[in-house]
PDB file of N, CA and C in Angstrom:
ATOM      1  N   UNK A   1     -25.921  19.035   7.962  1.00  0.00           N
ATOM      2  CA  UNK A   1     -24.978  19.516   6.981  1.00  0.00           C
ATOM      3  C   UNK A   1     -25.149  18.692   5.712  1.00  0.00           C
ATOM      4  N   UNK A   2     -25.273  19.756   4.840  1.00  0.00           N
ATOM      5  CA  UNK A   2     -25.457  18.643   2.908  1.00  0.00           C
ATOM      6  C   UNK A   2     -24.074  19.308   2.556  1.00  0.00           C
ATOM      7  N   UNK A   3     -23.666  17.967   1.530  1.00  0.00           N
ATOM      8  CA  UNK A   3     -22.944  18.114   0.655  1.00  0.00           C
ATOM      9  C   UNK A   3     -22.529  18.086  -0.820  1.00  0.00           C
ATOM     10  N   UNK A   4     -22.199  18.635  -1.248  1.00  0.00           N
ATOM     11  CA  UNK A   4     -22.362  18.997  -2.819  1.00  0.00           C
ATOM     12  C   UNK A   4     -22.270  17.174  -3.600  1.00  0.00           C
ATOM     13  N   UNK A   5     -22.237  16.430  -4.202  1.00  0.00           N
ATOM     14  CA  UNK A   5     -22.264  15.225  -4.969  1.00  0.00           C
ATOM     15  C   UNK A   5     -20.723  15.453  -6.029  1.00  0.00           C
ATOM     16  N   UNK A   6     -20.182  16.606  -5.770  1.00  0.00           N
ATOM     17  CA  UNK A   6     -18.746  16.437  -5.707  1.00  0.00           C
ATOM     18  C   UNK A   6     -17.623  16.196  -4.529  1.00  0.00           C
ATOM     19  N   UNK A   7     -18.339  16.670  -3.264  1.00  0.00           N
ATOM     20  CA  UNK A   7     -17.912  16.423  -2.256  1.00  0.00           C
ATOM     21  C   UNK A   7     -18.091  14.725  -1.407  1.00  0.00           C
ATOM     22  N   UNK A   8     -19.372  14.350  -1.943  1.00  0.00           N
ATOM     23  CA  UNK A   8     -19.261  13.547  -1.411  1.00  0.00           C
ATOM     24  C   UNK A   8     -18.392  12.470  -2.019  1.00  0.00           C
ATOM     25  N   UNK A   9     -18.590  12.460  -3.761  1.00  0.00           N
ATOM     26  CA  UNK A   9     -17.560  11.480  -4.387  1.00  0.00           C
ATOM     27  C   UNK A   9     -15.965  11.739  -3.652  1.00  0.00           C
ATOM     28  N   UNK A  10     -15.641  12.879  -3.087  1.00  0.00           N
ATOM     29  CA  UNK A  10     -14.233  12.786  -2.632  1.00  0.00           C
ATOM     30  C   UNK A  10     -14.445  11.955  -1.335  1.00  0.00           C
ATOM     31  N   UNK A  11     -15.192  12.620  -0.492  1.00  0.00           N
ATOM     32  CA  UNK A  11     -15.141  11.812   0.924  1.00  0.00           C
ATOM     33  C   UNK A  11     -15.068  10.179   0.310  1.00  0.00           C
ATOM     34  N   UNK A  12     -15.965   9.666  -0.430  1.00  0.00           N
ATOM     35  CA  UNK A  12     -15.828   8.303  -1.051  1.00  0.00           C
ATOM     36  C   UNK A  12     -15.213   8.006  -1.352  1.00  0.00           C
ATOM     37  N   UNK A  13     -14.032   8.323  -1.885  1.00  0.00           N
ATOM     38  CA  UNK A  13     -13.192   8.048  -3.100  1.00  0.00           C
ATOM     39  C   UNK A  13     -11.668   7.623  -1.630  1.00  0.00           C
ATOM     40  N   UNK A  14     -11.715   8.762  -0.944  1.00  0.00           N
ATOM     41  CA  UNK A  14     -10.751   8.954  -0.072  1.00  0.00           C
ATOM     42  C   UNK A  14     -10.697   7.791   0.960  1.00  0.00           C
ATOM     43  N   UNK A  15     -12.375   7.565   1.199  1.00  0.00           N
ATOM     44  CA  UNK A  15     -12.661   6.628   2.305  1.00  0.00           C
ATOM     45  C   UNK A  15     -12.256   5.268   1.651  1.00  0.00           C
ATOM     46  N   UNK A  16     -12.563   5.208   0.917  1.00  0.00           N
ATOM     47  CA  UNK A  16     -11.903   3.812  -0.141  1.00  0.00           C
ATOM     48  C   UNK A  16     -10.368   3.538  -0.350  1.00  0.00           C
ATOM     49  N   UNK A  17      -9.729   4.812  -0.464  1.00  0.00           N
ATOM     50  CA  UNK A  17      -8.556   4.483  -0.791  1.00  0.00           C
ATOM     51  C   UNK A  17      -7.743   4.462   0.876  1.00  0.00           C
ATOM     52  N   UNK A  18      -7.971   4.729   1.839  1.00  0.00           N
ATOM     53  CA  UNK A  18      -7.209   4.646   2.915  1.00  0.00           C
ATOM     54  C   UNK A  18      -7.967   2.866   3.449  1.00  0.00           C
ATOM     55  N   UNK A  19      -9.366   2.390   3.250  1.00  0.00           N
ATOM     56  CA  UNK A  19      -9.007   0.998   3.152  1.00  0.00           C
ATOM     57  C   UNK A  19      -8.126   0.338   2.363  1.00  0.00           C
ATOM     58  N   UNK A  20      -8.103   0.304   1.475  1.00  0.00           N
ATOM     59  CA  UNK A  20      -7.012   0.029   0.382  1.00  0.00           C
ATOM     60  C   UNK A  20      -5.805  -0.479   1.320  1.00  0.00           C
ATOM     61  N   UNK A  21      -5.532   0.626   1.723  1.00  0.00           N
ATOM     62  CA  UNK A  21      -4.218   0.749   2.184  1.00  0.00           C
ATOM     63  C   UNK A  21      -4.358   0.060   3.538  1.00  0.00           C
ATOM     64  N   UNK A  22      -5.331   0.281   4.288  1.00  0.00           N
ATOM     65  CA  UNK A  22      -5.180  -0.984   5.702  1.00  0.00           C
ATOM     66  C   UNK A  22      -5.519  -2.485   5.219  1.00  0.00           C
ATOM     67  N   UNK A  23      -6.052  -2.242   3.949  1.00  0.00           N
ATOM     68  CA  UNK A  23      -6.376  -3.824   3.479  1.00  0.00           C
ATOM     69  C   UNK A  23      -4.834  -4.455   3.018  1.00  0.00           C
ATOM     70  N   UNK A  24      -3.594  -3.667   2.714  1.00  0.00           N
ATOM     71  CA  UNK A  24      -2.496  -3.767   2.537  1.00  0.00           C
ATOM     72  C   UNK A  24      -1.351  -4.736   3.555  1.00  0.00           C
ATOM     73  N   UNK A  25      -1.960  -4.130   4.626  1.00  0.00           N
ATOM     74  CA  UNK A  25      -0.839  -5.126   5.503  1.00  0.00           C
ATOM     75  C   UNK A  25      -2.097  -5.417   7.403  1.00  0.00           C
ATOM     76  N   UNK A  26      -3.087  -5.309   7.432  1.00  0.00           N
ATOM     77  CA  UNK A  26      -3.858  -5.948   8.355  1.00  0.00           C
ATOM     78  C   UNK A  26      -3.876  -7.578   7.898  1.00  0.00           C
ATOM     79  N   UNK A  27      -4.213  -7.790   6.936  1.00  0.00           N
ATOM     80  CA  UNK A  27      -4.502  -9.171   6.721  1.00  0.00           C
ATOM     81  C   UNK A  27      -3.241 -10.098   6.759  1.00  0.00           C
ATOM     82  N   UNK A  28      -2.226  -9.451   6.397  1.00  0.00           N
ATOM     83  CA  UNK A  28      -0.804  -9.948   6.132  1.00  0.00           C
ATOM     84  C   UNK A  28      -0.607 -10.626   7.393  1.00  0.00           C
ATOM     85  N   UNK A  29      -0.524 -10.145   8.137  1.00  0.00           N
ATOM     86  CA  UNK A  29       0.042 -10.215  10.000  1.00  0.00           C
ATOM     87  C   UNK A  29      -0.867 -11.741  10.008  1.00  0.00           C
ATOM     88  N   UNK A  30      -1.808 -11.714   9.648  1.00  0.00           N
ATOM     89  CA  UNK A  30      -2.797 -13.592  10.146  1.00  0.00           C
ATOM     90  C   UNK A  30      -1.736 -14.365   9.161  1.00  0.00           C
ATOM     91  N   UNK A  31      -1.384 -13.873   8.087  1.00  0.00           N
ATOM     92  CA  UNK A  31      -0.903 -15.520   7.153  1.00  0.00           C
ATOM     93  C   UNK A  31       0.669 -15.359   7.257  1.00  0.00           C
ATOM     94  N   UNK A  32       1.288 -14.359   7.615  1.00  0.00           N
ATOM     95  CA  UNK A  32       3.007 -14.215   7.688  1.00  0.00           C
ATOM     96  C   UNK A  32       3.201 -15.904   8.345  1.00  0.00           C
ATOM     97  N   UNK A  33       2.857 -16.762   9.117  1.00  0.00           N
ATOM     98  CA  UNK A  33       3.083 -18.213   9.314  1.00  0.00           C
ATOM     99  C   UNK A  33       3.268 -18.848   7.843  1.00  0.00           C
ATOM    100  N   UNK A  34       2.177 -19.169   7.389  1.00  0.00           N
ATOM    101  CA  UNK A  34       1.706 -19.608   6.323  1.00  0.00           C
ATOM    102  C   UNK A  34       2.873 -19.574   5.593  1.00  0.00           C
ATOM    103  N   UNK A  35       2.955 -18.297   5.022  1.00  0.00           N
ATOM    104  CA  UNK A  35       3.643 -17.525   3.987  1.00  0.00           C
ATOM    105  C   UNK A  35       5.336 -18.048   3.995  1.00  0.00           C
ATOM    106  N   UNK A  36       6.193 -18.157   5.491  1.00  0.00           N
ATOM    107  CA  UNK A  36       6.989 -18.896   5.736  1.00  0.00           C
ATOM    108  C   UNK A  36       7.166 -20.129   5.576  1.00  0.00           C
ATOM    109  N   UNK A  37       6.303 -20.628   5.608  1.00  0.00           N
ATOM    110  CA  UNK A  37       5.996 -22.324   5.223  1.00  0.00           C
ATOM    111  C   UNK A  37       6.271 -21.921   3.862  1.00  0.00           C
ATOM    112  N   UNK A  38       5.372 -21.729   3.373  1.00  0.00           N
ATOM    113  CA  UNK A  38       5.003 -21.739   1.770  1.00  0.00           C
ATOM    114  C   UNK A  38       6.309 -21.813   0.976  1.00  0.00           C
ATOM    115  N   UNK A  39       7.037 -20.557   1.339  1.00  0.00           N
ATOM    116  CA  UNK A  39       7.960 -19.702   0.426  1.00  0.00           C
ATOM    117  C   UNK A  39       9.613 -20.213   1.197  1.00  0.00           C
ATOM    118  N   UNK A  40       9.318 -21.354   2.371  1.00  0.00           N
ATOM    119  CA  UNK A  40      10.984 -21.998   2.940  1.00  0.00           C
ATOM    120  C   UNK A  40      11.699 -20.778   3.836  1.00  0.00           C
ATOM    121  N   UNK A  41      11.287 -20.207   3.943  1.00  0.00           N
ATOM    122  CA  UNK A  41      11.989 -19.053   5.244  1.00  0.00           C
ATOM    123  C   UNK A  41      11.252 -19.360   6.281  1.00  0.00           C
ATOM    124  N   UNK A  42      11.953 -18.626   7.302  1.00  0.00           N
ATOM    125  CA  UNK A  42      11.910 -18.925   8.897  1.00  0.00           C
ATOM    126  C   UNK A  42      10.898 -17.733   8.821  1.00  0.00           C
ATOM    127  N   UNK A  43      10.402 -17.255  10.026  1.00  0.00           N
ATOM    128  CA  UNK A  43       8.968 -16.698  10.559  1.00  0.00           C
ATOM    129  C   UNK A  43       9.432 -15.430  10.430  1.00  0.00           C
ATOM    130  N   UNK A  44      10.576 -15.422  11.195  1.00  0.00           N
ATOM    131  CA  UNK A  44      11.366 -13.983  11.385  1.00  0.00           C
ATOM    132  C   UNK A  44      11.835 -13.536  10.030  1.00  0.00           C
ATOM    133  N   UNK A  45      11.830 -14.175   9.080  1.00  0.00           N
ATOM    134  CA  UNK A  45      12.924 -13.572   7.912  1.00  0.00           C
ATOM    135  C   UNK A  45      10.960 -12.908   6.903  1.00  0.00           C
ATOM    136  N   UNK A  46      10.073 -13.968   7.098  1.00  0.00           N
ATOM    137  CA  UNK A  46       9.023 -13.340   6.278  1.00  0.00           C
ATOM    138  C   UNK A  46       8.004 -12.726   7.057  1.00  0.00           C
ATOM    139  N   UNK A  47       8.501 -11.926   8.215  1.00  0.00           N
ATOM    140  CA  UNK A  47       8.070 -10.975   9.136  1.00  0.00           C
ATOM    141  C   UNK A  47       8.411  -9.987   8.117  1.00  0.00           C
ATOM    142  N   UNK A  48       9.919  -9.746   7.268  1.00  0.00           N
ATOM    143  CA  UNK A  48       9.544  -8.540   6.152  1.00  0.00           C
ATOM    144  C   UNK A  48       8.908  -8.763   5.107  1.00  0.00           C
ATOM    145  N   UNK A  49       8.203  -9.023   4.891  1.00  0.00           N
ATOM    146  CA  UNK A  49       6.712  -8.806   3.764  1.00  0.00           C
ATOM    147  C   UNK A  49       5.956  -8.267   4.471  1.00  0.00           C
ATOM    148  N   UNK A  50       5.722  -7.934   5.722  1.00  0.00           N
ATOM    149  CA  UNK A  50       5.009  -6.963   6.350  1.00  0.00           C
ATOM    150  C   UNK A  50       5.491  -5.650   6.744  1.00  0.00           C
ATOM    151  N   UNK A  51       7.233  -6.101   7.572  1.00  0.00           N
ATOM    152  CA  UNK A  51       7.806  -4.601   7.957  1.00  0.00           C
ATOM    153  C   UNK A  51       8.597  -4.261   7.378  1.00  0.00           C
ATOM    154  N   UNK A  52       8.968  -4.376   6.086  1.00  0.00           N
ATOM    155  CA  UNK A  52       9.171  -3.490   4.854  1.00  0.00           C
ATOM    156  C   UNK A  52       8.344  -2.793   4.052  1.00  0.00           C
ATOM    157  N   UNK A  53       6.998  -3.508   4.016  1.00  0.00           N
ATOM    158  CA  UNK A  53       5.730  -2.763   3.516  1.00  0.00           C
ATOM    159  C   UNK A  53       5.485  -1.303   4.189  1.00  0.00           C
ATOM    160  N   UNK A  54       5.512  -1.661   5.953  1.00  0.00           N
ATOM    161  CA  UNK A  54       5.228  -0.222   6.871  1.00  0.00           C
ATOM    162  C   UNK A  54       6.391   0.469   6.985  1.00  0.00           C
ATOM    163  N   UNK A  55       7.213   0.302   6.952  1.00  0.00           N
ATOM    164  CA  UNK A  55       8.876   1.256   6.699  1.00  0.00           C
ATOM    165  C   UNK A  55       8.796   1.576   5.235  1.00  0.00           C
ATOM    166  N   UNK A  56       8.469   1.690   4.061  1.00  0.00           N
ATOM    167  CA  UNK A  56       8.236   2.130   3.472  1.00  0.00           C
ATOM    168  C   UNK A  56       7.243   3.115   2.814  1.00  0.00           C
ATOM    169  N   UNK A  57       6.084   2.787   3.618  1.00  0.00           N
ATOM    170  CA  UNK A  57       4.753   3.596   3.887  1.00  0.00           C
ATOM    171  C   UNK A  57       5.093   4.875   4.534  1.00  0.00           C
ATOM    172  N   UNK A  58       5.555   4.510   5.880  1.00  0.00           N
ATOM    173  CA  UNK A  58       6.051   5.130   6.759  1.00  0.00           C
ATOM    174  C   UNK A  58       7.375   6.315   6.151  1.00  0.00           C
ATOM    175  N   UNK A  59       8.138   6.176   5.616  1.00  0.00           N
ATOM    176  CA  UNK A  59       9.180   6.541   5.432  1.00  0.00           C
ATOM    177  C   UNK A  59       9.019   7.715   4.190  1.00  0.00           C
ATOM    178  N   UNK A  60       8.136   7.704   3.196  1.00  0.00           N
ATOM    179  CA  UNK A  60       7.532   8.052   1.751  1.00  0.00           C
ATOM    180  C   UNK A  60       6.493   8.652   2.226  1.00  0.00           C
ATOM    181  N   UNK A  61       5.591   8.817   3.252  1.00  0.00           N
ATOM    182  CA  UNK A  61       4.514   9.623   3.340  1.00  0.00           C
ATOM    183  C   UNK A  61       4.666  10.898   3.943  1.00  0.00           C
ATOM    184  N   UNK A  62       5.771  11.797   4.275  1.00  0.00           N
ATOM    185  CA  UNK A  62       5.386  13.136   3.820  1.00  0.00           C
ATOM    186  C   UNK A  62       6.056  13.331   2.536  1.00  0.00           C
ATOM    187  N   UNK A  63       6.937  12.796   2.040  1.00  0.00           N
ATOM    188  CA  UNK A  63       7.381  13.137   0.787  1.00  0.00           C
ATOM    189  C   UNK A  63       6.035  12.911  -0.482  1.00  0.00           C
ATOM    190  N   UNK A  64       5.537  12.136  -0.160  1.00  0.00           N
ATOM    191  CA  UNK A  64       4.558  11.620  -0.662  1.00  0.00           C
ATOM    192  C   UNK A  64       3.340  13.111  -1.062  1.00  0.00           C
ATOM    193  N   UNK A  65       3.241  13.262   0.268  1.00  0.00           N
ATOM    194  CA  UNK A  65       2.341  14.389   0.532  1.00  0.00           C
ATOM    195  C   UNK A  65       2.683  15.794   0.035  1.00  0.00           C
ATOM    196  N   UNK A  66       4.202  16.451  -0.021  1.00  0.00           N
ATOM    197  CA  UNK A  66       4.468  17.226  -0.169  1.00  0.00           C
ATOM    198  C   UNK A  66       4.657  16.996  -1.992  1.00  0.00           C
ATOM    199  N   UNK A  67       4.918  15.778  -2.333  1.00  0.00           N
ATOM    200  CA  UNK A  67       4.797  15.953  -4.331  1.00  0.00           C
ATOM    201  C   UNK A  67       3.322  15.952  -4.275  1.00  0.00           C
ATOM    202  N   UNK A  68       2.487  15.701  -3.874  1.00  0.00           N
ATOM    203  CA  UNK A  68       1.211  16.045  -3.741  1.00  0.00           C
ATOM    204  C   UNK A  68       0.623  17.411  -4.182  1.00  0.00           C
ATOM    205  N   UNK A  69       1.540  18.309  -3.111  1.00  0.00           N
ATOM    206  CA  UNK A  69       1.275  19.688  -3.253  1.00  0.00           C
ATOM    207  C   UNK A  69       2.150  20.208  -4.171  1.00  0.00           C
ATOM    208  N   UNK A  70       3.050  19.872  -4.760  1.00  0.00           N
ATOM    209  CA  UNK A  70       3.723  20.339  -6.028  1.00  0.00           C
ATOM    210  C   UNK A  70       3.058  19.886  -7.428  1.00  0.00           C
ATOM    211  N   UNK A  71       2.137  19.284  -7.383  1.00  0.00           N
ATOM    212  CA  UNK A  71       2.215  17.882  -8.769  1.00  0.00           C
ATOM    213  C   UNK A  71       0.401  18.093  -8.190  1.00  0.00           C
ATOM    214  N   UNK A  72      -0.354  17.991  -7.312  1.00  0.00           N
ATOM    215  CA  UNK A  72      -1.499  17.757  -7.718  1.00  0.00           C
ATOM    216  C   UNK A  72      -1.765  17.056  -6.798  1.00  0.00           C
ATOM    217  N   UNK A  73      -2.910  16.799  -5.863  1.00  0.00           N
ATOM    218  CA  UNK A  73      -2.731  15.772  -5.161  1.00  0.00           C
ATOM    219  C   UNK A  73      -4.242  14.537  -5.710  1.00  0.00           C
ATOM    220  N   UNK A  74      -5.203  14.906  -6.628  1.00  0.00           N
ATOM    221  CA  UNK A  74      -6.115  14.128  -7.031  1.00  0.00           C
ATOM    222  C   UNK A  74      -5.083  13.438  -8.268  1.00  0.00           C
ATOM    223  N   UNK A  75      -4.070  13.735  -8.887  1.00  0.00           N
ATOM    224  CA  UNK A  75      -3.152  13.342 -10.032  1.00  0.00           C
ATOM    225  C   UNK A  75      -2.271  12.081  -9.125  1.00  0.00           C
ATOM    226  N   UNK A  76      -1.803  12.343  -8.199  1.00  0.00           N
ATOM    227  CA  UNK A  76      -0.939  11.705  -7.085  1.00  0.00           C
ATOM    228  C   UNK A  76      -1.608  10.209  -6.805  1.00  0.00           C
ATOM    229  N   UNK A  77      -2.772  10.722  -6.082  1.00  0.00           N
ATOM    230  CA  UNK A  77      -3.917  10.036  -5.309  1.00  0.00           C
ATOM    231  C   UNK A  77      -4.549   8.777  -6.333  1.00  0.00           C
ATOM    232  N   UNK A  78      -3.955   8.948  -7.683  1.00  0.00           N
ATOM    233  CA  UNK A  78      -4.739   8.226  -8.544  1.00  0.00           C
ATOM    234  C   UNK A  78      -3.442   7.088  -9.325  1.00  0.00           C
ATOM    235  N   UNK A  79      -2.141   7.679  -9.290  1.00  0.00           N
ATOM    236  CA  UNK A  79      -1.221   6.814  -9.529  1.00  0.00           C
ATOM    237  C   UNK A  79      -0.563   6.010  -8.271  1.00  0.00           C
ATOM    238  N   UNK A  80      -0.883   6.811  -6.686  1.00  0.00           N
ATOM    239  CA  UNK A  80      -0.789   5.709  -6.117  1.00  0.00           C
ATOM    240  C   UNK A  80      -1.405   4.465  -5.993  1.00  0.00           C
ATOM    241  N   UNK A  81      -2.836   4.679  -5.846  1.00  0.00           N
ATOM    242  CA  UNK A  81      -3.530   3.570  -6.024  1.00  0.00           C
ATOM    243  C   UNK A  81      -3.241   2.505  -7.391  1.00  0.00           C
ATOM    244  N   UNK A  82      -3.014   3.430  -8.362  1.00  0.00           N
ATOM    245  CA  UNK A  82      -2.329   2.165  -9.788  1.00  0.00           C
ATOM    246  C   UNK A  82      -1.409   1.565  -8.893  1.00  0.00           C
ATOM    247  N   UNK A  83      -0.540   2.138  -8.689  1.00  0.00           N
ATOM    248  CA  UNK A  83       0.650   1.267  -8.301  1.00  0.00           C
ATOM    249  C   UNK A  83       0.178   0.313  -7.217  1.00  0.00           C
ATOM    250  N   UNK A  84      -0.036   0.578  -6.370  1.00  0.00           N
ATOM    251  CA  UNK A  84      -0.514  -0.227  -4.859  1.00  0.00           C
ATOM    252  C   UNK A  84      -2.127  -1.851  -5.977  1.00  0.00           C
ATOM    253  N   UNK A  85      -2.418  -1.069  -6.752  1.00  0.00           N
ATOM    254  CA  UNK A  85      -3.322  -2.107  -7.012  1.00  0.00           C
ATOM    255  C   UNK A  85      -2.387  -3.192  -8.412  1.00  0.00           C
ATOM    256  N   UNK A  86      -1.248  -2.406  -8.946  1.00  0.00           N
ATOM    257  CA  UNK A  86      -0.611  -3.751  -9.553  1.00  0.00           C
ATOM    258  C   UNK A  86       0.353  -4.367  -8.772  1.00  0.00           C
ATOM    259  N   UNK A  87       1.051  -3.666  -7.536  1.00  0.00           N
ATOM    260  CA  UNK A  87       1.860  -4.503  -6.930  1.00  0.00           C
ATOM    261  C   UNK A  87       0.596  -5.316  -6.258  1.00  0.00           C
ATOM    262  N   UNK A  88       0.171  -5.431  -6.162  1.00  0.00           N
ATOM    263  CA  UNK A  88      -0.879  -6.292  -5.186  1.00  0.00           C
ATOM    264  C   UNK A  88      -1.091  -7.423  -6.411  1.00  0.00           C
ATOM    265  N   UNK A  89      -1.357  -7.506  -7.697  1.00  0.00           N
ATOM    266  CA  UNK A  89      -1.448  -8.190  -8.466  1.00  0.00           C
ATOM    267  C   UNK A  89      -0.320  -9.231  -8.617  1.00  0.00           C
ATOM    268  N   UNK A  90       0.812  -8.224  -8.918  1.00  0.00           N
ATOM    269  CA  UNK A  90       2.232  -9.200  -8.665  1.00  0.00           C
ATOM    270  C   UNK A  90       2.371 -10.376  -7.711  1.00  0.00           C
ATOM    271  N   UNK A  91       1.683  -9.269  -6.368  1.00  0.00           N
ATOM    272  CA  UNK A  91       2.557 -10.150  -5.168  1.00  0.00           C
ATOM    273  C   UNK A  91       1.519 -11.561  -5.220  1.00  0.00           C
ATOM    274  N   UNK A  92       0.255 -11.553  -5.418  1.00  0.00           N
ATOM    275  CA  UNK A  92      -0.623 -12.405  -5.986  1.00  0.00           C
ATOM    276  C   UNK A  92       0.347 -14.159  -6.369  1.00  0.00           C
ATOM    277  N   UNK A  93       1.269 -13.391  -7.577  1.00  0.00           N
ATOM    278  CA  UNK A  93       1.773 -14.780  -8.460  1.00  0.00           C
ATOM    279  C   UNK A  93       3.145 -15.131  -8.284  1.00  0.00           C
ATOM    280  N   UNK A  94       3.900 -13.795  -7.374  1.00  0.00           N
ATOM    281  CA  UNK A  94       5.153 -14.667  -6.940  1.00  0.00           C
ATOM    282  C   UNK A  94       5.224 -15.016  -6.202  1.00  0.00           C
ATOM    283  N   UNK A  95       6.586 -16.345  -6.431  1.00  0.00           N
ATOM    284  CA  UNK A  95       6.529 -17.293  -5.456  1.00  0.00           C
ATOM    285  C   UNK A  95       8.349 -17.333  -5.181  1.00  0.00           C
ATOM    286  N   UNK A  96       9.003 -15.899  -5.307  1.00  0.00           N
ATOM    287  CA  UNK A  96      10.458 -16.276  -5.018  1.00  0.00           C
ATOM    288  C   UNK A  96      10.376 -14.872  -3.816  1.00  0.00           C
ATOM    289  N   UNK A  97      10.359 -15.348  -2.657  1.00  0.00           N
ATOM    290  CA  UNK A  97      10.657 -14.152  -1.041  1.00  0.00           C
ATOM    291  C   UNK A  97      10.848 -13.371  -1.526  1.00  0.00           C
ATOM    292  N   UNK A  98      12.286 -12.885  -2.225  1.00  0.00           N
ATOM    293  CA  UNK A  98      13.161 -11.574  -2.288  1.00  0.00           C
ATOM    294  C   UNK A  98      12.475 -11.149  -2.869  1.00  0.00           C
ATOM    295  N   UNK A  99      11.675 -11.414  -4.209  1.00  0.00           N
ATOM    296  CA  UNK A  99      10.412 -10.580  -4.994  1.00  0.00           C
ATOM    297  C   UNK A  99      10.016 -10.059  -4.477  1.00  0.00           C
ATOM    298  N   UNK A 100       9.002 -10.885  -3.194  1.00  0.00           N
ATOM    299  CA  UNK A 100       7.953 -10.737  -2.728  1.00  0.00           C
ATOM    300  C   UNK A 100       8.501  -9.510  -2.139  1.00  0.00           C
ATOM    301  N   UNK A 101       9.238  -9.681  -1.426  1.00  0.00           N
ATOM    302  CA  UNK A 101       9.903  -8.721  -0.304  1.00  0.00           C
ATOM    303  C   UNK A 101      10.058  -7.008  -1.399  1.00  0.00           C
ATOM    304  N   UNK A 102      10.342  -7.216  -2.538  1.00  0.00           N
ATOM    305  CA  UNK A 102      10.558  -5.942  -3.218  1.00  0.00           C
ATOM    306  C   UNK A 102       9.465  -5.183  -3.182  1.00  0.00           C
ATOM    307  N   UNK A 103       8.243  -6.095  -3.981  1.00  0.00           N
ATOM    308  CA  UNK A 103       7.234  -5.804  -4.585  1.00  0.00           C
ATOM    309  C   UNK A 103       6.604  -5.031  -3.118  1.00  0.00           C
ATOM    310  N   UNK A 104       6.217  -5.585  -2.193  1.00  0.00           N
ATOM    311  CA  UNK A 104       5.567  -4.965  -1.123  1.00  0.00           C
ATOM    312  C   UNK A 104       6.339  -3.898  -0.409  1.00  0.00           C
ATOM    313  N   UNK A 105       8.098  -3.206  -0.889  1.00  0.00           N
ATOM    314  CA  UNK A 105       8.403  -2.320  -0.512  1.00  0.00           C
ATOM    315  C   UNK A 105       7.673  -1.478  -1.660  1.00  0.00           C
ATOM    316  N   UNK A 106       7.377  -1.643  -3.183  1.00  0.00           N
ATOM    317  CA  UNK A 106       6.647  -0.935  -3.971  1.00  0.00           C
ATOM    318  C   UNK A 106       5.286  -0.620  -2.992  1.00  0.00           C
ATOM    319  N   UNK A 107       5.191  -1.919  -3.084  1.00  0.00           N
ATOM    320  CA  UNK A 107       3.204  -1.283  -2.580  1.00  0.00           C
ATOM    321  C   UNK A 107       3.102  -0.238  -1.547  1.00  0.00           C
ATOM    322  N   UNK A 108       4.166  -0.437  -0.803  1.00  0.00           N
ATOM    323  CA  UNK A 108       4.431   0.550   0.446  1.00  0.00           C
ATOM    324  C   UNK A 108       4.360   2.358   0.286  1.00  0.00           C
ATOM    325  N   UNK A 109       4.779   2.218  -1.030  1.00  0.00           N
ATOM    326  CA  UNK A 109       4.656   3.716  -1.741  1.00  0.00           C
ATOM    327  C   UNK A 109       4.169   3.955  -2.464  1.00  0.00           C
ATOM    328  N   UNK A 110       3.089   3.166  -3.096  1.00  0.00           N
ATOM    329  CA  UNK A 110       1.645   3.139  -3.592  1.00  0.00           C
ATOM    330  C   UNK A 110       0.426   3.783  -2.797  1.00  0.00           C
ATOM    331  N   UNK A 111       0.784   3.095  -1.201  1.00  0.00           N
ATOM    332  CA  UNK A 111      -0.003   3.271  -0.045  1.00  0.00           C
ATOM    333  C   UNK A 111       0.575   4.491   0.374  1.00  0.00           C
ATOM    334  N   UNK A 112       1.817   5.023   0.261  1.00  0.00           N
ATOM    335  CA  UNK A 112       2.080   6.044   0.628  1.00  0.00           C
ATOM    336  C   UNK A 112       1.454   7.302  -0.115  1.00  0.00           C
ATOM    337  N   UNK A 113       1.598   7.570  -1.128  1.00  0.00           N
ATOM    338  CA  UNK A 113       0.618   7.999  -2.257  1.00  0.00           C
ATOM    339  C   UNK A 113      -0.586   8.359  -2.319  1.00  0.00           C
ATOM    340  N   UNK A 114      -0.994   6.825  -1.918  1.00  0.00           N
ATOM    341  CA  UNK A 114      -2.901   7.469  -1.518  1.00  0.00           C
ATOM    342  C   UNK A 114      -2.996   7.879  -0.418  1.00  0.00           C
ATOM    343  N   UNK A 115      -2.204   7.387   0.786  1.00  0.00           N
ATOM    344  CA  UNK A 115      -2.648   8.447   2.434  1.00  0.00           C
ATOM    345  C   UNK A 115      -2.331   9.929   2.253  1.00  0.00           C
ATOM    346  N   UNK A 116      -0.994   9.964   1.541  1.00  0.00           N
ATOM    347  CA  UNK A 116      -1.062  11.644   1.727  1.00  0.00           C
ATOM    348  C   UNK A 116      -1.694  12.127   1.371  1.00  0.00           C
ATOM    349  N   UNK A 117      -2.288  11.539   0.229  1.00  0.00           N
ATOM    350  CA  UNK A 117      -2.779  12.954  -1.008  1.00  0.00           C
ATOM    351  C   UNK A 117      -4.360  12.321  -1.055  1.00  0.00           C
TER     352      UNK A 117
END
């Protein structure tokens, strides 16, 4: 089977952006220790910088999907990833939890964004 060199830029484009999004909270789960140290909370309290990230993913992805199909879903697919790639920038330089904790409910629907659509 061949595919057109528009098709394949989507398969690419798509295959990229759903790493994106496991690159989002796989890595998180090794340093959530760390991250407690770092930032003065207990283990359990900066366990949400991870499960606020996936309850928000989770929670936004058929809505996600369905403004997709109202709005466009290559239009969608391209402001989630903005978003998911500046909250990722943010979460980068803060250093106050509750931020942190916001910002990665953002990224959560950044990531939601690019899986649906």
């Amino acid at each position: 089977m061949t595919y057109t060199r528009e098709e394949r830029s989507t398969i690419l484009t798509v295959g990229l952006g759903e790493v994106l999004v496991r690159l989002g909270f796989v890595p998180v789960t090794a340093v959530v220790p760390a991250l407690a140290t770092e930032l003065g909370v207990s283990a359990s309290d900066a366990s949400w910088i991870l499960t606020l990230f996936i309850l928000t993913l989770a929670g936004s992805l058929l809505v996600a999907g369905r403004l997709g199909d109202l709005l466009g879903h290559p239009r969608l697919f391209a402001v989630g990833g903005l978003i998911f790639t500046v909250t990722a920038a943010v979460t980068a330089v803060v250093t106050d939890f509750t931020t942190l904790v916001i910002v990665r409910a953002f990224q959560g629907v950044g990531a939601a964004l690019v899986s649906g659509n």
